[in-house]
PDB file of N, CA and C in Angstrom:
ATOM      1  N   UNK A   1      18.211  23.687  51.620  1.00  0.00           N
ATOM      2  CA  UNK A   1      17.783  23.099  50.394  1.00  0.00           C
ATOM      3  C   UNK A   1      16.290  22.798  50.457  1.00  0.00           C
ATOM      4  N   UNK A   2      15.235  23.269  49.541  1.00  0.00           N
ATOM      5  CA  UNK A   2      14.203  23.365  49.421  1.00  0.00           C
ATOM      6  C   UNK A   2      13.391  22.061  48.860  1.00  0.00           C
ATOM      7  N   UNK A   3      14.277  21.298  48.047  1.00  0.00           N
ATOM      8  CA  UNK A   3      13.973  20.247  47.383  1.00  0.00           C
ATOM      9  C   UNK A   3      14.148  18.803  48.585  1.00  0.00           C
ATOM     10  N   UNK A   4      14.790  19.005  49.552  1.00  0.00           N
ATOM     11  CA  UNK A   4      14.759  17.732  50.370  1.00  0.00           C
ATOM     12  C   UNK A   4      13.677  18.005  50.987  1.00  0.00           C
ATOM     13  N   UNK A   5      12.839  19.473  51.766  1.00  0.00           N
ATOM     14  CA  UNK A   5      11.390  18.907  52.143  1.00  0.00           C
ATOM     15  C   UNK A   5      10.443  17.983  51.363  1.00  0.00           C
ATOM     16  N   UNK A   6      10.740  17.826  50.660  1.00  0.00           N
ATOM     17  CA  UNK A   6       9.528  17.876  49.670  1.00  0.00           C
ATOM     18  C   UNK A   6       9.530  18.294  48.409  1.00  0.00           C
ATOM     19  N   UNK A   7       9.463  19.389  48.034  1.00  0.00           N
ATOM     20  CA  UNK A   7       9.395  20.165  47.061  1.00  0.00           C
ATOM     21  C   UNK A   7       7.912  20.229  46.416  1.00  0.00           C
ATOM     22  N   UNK A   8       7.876  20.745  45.248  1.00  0.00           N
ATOM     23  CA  UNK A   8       6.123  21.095  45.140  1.00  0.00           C
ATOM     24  C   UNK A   8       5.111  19.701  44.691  1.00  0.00           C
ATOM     25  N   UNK A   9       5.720  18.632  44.941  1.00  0.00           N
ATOM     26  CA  UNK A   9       4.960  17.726  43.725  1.00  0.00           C
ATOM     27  C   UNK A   9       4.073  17.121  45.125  1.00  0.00           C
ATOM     28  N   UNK A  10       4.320  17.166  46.139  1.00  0.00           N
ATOM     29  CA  UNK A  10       3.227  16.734  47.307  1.00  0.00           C
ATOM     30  C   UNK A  10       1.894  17.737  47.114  1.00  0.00           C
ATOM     31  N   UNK A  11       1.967  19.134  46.970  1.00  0.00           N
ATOM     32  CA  UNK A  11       1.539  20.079  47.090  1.00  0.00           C
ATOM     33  C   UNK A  11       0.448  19.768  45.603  1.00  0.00           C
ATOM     34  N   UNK A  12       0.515  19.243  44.662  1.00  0.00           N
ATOM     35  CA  UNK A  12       0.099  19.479  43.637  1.00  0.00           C
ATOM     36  C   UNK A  12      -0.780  17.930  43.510  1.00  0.00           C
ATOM     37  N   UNK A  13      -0.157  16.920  44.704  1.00  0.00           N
ATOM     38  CA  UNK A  13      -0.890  15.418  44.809  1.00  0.00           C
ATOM     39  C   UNK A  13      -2.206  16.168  45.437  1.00  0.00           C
ATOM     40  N   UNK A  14      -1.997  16.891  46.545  1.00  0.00           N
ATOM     41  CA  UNK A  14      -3.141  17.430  47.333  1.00  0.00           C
ATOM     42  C   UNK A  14      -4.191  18.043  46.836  1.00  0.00           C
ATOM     43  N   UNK A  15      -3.750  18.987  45.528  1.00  0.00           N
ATOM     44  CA  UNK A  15      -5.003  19.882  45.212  1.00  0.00           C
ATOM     45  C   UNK A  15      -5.683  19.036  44.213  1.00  0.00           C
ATOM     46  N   UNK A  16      -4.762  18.079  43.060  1.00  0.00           N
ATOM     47  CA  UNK A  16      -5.582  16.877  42.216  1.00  0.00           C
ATOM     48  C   UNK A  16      -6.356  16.295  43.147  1.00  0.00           C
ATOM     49  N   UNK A  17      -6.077  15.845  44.434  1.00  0.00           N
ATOM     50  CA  UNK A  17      -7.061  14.869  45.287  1.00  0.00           C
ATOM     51  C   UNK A  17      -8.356  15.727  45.292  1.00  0.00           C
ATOM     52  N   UNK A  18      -8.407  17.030  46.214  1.00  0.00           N
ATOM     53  CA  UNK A  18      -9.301  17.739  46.002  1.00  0.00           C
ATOM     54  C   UNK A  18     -10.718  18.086  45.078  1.00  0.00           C
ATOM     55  N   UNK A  19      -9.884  18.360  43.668  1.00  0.00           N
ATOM     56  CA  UNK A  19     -10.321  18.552  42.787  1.00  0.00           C
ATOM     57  C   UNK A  19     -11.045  17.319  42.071  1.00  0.00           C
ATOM     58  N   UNK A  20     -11.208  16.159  42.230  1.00  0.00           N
ATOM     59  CA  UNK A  20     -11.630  14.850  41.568  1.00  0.00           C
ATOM     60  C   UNK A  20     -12.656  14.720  42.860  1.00  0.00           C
ATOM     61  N   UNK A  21     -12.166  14.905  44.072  1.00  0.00           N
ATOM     62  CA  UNK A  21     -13.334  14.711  45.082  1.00  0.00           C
ATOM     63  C   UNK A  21     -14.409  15.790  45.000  1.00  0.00           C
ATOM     64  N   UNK A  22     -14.527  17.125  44.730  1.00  0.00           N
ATOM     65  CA  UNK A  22     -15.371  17.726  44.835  1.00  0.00           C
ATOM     66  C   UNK A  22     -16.489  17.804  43.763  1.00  0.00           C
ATOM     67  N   UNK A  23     -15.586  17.224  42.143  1.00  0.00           N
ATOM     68  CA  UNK A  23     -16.671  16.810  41.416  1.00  0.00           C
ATOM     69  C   UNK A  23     -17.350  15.841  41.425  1.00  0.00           C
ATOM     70  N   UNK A  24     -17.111  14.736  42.290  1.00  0.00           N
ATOM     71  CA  UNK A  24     -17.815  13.995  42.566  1.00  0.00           C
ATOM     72  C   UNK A  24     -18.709  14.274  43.572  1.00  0.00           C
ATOM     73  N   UNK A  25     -19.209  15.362  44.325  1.00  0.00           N
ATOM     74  CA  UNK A  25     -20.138  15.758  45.295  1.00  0.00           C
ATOM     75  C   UNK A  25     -21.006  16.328  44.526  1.00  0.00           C
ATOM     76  N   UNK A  26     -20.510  17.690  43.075  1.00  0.00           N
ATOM     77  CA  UNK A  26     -21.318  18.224  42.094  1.00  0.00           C
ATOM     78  C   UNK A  26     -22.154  17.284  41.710  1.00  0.00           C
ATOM     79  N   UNK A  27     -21.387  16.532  40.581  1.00  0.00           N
ATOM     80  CA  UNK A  27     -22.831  15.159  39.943  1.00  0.00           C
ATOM     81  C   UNK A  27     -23.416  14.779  40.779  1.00  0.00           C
ATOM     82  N   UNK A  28     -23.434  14.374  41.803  1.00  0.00           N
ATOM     83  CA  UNK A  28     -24.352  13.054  42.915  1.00  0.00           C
ATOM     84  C   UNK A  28     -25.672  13.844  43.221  1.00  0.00           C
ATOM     85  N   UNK A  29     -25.803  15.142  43.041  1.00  0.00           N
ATOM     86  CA  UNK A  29     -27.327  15.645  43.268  1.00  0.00           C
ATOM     87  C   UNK A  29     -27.770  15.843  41.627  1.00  0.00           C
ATOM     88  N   UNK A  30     -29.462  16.179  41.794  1.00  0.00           N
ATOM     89  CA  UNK A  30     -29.595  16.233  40.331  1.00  0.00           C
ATOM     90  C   UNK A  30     -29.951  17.996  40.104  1.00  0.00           C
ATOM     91  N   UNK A  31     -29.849  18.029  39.110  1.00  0.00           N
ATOM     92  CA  UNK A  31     -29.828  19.602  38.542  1.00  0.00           C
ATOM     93  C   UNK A  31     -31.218  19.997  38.112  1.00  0.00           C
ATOM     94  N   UNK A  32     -31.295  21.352  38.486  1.00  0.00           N
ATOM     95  CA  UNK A  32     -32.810  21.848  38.842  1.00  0.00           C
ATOM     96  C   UNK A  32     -33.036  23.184  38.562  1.00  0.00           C
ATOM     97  N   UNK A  33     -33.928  23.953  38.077  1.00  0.00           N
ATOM     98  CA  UNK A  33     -33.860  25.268  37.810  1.00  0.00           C
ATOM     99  C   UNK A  33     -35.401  25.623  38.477  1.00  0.00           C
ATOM    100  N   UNK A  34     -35.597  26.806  38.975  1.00  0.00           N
ATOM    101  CA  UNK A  34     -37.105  27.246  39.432  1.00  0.00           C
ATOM    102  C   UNK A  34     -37.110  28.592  38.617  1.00  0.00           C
ATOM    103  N   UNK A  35     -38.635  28.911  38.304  1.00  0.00           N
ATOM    104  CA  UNK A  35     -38.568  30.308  37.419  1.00  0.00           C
ATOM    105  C   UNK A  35     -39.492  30.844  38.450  1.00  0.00           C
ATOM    106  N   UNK A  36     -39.715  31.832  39.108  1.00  0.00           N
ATOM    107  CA  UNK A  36     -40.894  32.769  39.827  1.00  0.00           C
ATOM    108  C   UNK A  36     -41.597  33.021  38.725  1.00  0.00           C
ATOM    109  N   UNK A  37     -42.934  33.169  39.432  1.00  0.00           N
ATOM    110  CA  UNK A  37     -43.614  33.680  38.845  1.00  0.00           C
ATOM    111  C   UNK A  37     -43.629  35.600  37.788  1.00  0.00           C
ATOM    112  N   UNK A  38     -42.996  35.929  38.673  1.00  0.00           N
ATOM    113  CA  UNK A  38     -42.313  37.740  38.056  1.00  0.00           C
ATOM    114  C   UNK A  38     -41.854  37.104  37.206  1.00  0.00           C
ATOM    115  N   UNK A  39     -40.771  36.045  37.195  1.00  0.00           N
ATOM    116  CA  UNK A  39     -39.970  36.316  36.144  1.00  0.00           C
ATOM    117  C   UNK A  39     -40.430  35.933  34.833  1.00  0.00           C
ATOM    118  N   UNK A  40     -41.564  34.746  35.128  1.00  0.00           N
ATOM    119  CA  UNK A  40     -42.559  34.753  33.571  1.00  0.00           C
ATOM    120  C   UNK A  40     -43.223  35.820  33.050  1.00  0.00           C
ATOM    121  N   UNK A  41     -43.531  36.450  33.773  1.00  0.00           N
ATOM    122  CA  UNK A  41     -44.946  37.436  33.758  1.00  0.00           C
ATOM    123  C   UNK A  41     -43.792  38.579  33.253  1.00  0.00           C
ATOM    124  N   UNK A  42     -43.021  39.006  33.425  1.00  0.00           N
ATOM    125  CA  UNK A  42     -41.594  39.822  32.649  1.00  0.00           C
ATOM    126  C   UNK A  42     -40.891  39.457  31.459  1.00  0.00           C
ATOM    127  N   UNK A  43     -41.173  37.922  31.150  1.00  0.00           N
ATOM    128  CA  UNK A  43     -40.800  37.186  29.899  1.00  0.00           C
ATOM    129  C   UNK A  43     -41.851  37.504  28.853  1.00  0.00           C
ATOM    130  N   UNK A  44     -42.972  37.399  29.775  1.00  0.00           N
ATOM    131  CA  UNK A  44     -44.382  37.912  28.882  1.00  0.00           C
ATOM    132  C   UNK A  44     -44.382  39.094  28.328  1.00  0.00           C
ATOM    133  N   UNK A  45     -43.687  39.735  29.347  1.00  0.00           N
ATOM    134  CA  UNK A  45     -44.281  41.067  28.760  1.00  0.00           C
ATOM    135  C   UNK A  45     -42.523  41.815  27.948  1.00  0.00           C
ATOM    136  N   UNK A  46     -41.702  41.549  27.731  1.00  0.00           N
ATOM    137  CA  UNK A  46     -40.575  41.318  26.838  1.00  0.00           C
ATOM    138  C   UNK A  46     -41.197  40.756  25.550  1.00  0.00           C
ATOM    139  N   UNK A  47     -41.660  39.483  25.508  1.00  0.00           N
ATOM    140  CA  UNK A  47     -41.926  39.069  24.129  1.00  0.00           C
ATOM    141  C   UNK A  47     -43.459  39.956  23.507  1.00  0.00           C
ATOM    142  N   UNK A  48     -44.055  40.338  24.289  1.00  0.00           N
ATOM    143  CA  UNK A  48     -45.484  41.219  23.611  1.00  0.00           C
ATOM    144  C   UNK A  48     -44.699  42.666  23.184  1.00  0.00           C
ATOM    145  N   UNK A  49     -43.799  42.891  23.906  1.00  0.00           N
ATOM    146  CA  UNK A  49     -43.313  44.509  23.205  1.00  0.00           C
ATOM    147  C   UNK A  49     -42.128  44.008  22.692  1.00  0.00           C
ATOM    148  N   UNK A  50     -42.002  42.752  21.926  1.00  0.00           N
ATOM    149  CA  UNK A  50     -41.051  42.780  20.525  1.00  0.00           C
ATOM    150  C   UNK A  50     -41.936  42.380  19.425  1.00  0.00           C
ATOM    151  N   UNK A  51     -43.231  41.589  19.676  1.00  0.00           N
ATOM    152  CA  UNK A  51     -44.451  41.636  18.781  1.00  0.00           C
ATOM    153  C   UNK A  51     -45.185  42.771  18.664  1.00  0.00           C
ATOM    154  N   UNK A  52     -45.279  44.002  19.358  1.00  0.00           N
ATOM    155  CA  UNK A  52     -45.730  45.036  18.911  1.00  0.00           C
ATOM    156  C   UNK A  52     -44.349  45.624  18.579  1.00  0.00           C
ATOM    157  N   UNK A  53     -43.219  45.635  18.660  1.00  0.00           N
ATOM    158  CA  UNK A  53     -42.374  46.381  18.228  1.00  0.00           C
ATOM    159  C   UNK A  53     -42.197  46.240  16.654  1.00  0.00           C
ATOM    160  N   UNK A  54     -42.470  45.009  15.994  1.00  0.00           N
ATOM    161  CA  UNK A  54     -42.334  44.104  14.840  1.00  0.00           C
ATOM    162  C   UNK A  54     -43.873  44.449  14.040  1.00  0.00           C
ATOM    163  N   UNK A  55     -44.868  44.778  14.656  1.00  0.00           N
ATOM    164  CA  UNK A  55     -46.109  45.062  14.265  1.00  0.00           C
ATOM    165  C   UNK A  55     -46.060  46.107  13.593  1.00  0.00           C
ATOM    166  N   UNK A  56     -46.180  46.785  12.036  1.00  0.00           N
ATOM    167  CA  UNK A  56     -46.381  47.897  11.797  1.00  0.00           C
ATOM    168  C   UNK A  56     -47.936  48.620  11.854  1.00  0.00           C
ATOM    169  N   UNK A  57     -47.279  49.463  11.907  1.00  0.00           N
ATOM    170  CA  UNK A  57     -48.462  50.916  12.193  1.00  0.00           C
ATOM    171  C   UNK A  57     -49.594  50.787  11.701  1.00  0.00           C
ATOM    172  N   UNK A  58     -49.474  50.500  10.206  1.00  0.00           N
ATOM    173  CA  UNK A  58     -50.304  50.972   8.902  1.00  0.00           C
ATOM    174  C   UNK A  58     -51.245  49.623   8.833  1.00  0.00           C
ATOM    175  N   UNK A  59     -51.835  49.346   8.949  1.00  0.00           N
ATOM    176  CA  UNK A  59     -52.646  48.161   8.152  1.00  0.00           C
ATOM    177  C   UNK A  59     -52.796  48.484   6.222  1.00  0.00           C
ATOM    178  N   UNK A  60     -51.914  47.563   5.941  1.00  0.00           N
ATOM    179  CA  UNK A  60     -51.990  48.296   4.005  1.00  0.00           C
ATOM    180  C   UNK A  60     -53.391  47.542   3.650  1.00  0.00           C
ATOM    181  N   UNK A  61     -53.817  46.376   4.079  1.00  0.00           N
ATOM    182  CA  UNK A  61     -55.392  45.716   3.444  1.00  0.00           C
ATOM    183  C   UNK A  61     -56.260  46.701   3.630  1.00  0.00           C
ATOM    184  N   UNK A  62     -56.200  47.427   5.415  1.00  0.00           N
ATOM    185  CA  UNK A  62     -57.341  48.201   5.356  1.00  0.00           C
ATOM    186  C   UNK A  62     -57.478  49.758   4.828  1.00  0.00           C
ATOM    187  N   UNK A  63     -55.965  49.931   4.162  1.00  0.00           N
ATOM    188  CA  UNK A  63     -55.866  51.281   3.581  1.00  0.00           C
ATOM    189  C   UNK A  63     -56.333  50.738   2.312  1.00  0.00           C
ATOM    190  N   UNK A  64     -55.754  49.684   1.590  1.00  0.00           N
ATOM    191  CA  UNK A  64     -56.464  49.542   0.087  1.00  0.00           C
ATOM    192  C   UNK A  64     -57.846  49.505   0.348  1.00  0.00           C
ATOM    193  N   UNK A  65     -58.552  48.565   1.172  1.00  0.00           N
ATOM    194  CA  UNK A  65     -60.197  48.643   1.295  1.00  0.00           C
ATOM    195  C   UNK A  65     -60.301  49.890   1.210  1.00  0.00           C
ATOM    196  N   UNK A  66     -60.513  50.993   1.842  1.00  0.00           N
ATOM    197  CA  UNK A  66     -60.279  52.382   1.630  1.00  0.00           C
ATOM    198  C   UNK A  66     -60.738  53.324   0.676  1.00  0.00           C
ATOM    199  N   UNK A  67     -59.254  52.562   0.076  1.00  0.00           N
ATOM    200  CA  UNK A  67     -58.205  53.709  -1.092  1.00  0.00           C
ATOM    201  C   UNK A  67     -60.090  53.520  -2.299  1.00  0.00           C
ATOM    202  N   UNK A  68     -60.007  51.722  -2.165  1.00  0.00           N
ATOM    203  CA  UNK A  68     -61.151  51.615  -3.741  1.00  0.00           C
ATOM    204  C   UNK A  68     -62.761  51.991  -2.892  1.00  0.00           C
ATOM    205  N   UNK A  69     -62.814  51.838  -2.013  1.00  0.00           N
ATOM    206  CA  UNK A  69     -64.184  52.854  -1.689  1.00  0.00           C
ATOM    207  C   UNK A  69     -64.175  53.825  -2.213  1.00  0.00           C
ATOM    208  N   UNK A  70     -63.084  54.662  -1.975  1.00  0.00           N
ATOM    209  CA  UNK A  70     -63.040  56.472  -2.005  1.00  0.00           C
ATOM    210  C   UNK A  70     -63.550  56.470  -3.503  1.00  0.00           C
ATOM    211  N   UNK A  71     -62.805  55.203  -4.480  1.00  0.00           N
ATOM    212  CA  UNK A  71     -63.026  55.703  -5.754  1.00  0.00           C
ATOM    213  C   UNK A  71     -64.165  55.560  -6.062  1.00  0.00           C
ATOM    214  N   UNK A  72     -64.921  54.678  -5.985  1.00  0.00           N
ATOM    215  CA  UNK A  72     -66.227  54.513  -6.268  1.00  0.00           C
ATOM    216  C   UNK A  72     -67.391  56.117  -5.846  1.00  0.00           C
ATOM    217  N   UNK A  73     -67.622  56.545  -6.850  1.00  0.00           N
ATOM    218  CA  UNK A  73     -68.219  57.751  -6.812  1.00  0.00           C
ATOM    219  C   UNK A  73     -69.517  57.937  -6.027  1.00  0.00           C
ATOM    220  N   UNK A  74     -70.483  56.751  -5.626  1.00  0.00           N
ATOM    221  CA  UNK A  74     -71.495  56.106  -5.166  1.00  0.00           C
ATOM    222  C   UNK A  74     -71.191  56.138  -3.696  1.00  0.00           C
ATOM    223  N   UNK A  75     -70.171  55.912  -3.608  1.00  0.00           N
ATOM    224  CA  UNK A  75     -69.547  56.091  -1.926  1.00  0.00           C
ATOM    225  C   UNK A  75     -69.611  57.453  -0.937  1.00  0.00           C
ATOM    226  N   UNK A  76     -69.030  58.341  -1.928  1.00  0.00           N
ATOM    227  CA  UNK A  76     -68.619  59.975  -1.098  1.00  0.00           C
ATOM    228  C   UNK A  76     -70.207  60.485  -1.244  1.00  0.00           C
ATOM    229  N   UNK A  77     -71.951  60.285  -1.194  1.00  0.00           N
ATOM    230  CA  UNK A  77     -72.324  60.947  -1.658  1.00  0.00           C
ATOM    231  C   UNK A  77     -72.927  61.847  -0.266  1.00  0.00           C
ATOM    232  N   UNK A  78     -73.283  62.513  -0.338  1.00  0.00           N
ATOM    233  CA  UNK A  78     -73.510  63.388   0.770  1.00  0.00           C
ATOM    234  C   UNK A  78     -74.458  62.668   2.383  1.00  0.00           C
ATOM    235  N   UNK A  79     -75.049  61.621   2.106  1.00  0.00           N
ATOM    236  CA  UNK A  79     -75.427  60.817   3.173  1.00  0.00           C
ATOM    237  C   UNK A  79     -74.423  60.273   4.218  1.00  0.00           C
ATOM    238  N   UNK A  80     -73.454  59.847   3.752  1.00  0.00           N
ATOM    239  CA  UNK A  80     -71.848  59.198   4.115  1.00  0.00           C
ATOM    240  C   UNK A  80     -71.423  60.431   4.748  1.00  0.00           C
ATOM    241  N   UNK A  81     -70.919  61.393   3.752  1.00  0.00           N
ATOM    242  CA  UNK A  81     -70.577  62.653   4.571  1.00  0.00           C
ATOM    243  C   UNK A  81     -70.650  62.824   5.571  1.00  0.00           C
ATOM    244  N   UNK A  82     -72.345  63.654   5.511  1.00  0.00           N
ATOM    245  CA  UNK A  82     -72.658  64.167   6.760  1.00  0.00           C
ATOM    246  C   UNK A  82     -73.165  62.964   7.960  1.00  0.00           C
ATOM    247  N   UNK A  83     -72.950  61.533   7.363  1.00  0.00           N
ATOM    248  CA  UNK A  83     -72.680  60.762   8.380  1.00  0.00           C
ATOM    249  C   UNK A  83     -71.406  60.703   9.096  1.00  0.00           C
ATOM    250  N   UNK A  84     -70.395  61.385   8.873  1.00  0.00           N
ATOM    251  CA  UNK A  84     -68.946  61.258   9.258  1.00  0.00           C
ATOM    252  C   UNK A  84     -69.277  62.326   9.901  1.00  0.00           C
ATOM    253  N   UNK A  85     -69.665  63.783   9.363  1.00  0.00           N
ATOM    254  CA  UNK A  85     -69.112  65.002   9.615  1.00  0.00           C
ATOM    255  C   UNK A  85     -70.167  64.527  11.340  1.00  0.00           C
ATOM    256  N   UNK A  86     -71.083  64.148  11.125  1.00  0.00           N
ATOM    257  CA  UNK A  86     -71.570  64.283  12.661  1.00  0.00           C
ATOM    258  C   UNK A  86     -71.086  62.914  13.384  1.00  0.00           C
ATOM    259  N   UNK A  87     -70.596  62.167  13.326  1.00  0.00           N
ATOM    260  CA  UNK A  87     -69.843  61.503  14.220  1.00  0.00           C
ATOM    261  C   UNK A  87     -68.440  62.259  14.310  1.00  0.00           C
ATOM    262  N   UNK A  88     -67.933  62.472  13.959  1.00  0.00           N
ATOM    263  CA  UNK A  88     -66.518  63.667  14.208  1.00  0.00           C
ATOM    264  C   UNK A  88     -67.221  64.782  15.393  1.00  0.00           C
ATOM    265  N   UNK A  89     -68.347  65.251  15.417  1.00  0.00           N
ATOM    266  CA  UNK A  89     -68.657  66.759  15.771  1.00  0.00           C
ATOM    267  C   UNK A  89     -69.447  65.981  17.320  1.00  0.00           C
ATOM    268  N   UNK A  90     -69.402  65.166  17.595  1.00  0.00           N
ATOM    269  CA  UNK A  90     -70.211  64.554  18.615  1.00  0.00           C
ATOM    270  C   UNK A  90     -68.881  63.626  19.121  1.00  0.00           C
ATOM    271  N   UNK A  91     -68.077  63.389  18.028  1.00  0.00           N
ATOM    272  CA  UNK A  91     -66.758  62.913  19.604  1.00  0.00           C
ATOM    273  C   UNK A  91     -66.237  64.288  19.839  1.00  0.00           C
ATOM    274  N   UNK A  92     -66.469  65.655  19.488  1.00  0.00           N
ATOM    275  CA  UNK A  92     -65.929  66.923  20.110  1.00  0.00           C
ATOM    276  C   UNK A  92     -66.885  67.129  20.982  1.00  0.00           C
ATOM    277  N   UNK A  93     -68.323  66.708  21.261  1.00  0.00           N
ATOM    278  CA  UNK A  93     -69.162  66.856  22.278  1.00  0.00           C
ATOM    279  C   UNK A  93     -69.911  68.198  22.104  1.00  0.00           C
ATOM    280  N   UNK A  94     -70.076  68.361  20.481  1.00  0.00           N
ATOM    281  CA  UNK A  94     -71.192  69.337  19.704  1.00  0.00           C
ATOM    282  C   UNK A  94     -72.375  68.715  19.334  1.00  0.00           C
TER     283      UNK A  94
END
């Protein structure tokens, strides 16, 4: 007969004892976190390539600045031009 040793309820006093003593060893120190240095400098660089990911391409202010130059007829006149055409021909290294 299994029930005159004992049976399971000793077995189950033991592991409650356990279990109330070991959380009391958890709380009694205080809680602490350390970050390395990598791991900021990797946080850094995570949040800069979701701000350039979020950054679009186009600047639209400096395409409208632009867009109303072009129209102004006073703008395209051949001084401007061939001020472009030779900065273009001199970053080809002509």
């Amino acid at each position: 007969m299994i029930d005159k040793i004992g049976g399971i309820n000793p077995l189950n006093n033991v592991q409650n004892t356990h279990r109330v003593n070991g959380a009391d060893s958890v709380n009694a120190g205080a809680d602490s976190i350390n970050v390395s240095d990598e791991a900021k400098e990797m946080a850094t660089v995570y949040y800069m390539k979701q701000v350039a990911a979020e950054t679009p391409d186009v600047r639209a202010d400096r395409v409208a600045e632009i867009k109303e130059k072009i129209k102004d007829p006073s703008y395209l006149n051949d001084a401007v031009i061939n001020s472009a055409a030779d900065r273009i021909m001199a970053g080809f290294g002509l």
